[in-house]
Protein backbone atom coordinates (compact mmCIF):
# COMPACT_ATOMS: atom_id res chain seq x y z
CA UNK A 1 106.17 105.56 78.64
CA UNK A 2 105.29 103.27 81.54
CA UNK A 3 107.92 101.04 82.82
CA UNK A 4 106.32 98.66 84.52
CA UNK A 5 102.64 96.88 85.64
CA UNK A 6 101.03 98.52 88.67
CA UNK A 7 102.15 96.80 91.43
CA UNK A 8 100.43 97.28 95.21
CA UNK A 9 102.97 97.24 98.39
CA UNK A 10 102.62 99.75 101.48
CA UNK A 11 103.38 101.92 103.18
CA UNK A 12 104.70 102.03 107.03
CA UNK A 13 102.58 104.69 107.79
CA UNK A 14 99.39 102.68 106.85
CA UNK A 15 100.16 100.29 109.27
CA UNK A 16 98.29 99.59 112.13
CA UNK A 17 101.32 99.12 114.38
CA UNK A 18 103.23 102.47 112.32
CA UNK A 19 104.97 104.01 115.71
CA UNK A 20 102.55 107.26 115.88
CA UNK A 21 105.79 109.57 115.71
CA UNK A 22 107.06 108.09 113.08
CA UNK A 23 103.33 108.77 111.31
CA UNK A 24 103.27 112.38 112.19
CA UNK A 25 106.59 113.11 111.07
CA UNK A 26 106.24 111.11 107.98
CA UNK A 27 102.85 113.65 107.55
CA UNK A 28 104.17 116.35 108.00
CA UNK A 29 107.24 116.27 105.50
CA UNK A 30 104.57 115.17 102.99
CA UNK A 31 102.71 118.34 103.20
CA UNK A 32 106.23 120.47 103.35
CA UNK A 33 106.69 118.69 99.22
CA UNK A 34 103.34 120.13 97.84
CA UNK A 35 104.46 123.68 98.77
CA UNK A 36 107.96 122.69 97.23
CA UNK A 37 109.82 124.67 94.05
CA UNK A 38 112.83 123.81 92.56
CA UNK A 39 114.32 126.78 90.46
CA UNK A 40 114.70 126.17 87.02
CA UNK A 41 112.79 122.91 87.36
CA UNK A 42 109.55 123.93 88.00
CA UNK A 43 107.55 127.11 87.96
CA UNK A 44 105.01 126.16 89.97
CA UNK A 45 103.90 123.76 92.81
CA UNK A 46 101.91 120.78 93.32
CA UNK A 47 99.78 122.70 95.60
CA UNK A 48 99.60 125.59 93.24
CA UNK A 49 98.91 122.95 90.24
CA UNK A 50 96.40 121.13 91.97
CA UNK A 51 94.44 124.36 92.95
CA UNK A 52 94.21 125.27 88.86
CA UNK A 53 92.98 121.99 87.67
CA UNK A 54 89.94 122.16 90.17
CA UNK A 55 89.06 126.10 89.08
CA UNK A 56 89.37 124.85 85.74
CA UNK A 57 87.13 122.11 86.19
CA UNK A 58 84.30 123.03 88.45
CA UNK A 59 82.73 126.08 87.47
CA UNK A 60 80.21 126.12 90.43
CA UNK A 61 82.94 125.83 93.01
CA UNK A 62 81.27 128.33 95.57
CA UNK A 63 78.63 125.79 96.09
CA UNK A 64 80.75 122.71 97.03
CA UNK A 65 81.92 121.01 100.17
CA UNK A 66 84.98 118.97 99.34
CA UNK A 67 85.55 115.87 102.38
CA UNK A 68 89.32 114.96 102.62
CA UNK A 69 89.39 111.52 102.63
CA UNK A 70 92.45 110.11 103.98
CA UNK A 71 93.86 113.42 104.36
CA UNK A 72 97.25 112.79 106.89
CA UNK A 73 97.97 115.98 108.23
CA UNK A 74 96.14 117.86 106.01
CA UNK A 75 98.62 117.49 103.03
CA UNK A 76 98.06 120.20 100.36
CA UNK A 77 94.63 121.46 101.54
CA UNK A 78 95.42 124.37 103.65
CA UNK A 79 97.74 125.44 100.35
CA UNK A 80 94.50 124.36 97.68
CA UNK A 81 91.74 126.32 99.84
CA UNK A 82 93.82 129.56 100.35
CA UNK A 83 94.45 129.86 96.51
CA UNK A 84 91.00 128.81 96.21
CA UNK A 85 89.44 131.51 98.26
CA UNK A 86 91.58 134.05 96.77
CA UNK A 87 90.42 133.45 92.82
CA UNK A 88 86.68 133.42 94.00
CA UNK A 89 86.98 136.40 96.39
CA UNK A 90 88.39 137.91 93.09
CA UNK A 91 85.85 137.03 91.48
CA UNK A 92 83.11 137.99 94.26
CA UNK A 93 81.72 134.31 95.05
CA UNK A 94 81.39 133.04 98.10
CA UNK A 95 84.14 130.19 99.41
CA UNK A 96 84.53 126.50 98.75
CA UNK A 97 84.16 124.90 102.12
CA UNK A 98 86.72 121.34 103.48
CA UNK A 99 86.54 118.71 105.41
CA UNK A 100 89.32 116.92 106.61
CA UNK A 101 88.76 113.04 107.70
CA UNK A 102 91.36 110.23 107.71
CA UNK A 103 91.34 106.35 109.18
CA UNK A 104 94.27 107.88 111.84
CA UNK A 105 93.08 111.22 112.68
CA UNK A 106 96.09 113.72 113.16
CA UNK A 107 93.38 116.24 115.21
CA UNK A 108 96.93 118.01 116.88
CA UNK A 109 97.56 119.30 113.03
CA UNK A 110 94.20 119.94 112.21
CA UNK A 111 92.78 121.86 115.15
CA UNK A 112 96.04 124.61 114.29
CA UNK A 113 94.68 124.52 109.96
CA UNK A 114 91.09 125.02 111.22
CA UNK A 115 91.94 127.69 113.31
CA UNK A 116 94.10 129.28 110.56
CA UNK A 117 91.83 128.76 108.11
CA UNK A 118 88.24 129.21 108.60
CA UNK A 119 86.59 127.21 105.86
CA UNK A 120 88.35 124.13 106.99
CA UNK A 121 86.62 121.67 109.53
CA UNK A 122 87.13 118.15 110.55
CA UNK A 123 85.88 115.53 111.61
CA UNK A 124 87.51 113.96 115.34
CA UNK A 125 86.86 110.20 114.90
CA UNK A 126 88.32 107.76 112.58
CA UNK A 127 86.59 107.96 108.84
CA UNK A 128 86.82 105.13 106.78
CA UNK A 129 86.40 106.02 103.60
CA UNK A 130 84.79 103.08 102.73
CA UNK A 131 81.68 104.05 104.41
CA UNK A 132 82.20 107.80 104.84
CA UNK A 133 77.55 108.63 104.91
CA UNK A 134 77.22 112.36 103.49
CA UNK A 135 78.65 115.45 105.30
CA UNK A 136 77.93 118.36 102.98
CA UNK A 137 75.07 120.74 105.08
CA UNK A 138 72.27 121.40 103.53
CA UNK A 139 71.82 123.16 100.30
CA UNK A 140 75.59 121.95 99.96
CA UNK A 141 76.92 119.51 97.16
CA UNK A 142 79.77 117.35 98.11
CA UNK A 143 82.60 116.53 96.34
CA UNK A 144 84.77 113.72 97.72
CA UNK A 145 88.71 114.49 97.52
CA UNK A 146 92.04 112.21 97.33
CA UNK A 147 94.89 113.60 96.82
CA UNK A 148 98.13 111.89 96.45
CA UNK A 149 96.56 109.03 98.64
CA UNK A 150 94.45 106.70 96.05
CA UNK A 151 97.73 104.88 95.56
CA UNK A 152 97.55 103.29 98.61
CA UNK A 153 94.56 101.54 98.33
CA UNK A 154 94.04 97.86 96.48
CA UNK A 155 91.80 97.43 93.72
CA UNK A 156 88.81 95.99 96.03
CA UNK A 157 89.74 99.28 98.12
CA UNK A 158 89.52 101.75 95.70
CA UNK A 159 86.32 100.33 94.23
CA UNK A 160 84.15 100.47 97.59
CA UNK A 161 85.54 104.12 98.28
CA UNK A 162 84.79 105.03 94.67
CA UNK A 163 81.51 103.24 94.93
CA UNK A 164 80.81 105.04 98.40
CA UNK A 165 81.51 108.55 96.59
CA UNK A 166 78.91 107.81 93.22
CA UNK A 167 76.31 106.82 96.56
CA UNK A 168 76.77 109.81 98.64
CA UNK A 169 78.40 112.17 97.19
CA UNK A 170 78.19 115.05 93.53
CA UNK A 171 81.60 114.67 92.42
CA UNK A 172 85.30 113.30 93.40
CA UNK A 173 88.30 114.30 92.84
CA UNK A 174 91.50 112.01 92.95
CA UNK A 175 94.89 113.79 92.02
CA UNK A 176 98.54 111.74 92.06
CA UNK A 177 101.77 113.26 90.89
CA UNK A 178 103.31 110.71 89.48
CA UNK A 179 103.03 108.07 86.82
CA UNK A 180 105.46 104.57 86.24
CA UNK A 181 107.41 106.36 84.17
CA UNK A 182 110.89 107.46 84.75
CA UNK A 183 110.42 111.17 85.69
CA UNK A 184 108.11 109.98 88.56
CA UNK A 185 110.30 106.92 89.54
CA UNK A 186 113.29 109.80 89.66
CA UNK A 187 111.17 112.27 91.74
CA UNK A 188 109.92 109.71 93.89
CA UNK A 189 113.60 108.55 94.75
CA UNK A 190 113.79 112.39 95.89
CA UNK A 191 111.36 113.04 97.44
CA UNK A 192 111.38 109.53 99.78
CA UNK A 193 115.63 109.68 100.32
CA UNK A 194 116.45 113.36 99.91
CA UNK A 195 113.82 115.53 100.78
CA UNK A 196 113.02 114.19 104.49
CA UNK A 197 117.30 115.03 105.35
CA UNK A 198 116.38 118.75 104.55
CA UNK A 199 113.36 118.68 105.82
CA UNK A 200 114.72 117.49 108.90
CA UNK A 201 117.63 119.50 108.82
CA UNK A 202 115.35 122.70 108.03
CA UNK A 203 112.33 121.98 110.41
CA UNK A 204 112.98 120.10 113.20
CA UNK A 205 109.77 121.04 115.04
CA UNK A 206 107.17 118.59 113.69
């Protein structure tokens, strides 16, 4: 049941003036939740639950570039393409390719993903996904991806980056994790007051 009308803030991170440490750090714990499990609360994670709904839903995968708008440090995709490239490689098809892109590139995080993971790129300057022309190669569709970052854009936002991806682009993706419901409002209360103590605690080296 939903609580309450959608309502657009921000966040500090989206700020032009966000202190750049703060950003990074704020990144990184982000990306440390979609590869998060609680034991008896949820079999699977967000990573691992994002990965399925895209194999269920795009049955020509092999063939796709996926861009990463407003990626942060790289959130969930390291996680998404790994699983990815495992079910096709099972299945003898050749790998889905990424692109990561964001207004604030985090190139640092990015340059140690590509080099762990070979069908992940990037692109160095700032992408706004506004205006983000086509990247795919050639003989490449392109799929435009969001993934827990549509939220933060407004309405007149969201519509030019939506409009940008029917222009330029095969498909899009946009996955969130939560709804305005009270599960979600619970979760996010975790995930924004608890998890970034044990993060912290656990990996101080971001």
């Amino acid at each position: 049941m939903t609580l309450f009308p959608r309502i657009q803030l921000f966040e500090f991170m989206d700020l032009p003036w966000c202190p750049e440490w703060f950003r990074v750090y704020a990144q990184s714990f982000l990306v440390g939740l979609w590869n998060l499990s609680i034991p008896s609360i949820s079999v699977s994670t967000f990573a691992a639950a994002a990965s399925d709904t895209i194999l269920e839903n795009f049955p020509d995968l092999s063939s796709f570039t996926f861009v990463d708008l407003c990626t942060g440090a790289g959130g969930p995709t390291p996680l998404i393409e790994s699983r990815l490239h495992n079910s096709l490689r099972q299945q003898g098809k050749s790998a889905v390719r990424f692109v990561l892109t964001d207004l604030y590139p985090a190139l640092e995080q990015w340059r140690d993903i590509a080099a762990k993971h070979e069908n992940i790129t990037y692109v160095e300057e700032a992408l706004d996904a506004r205006n983000c022309k086509r990247i795919a190669g050639p003989g490449r569709k392109e799929g435009r991806m969001l993934t827990a970052s549509f939220h933060h854009l407004d309405d007149e936002t969201a519509i030019a980056v939506l409009g940008d991806a029917i222009w330029e682009a095969d498909a899009f993706i946009i996955q969130e994790g939560v709804q305005r419901d009270i599960t979600s409002l619970l979760t996010c209360l975790f995930g924004c007051l608890f998890y970034p103590l044990v993060y912290t605690l656990a990996a101080p080296q971001y």
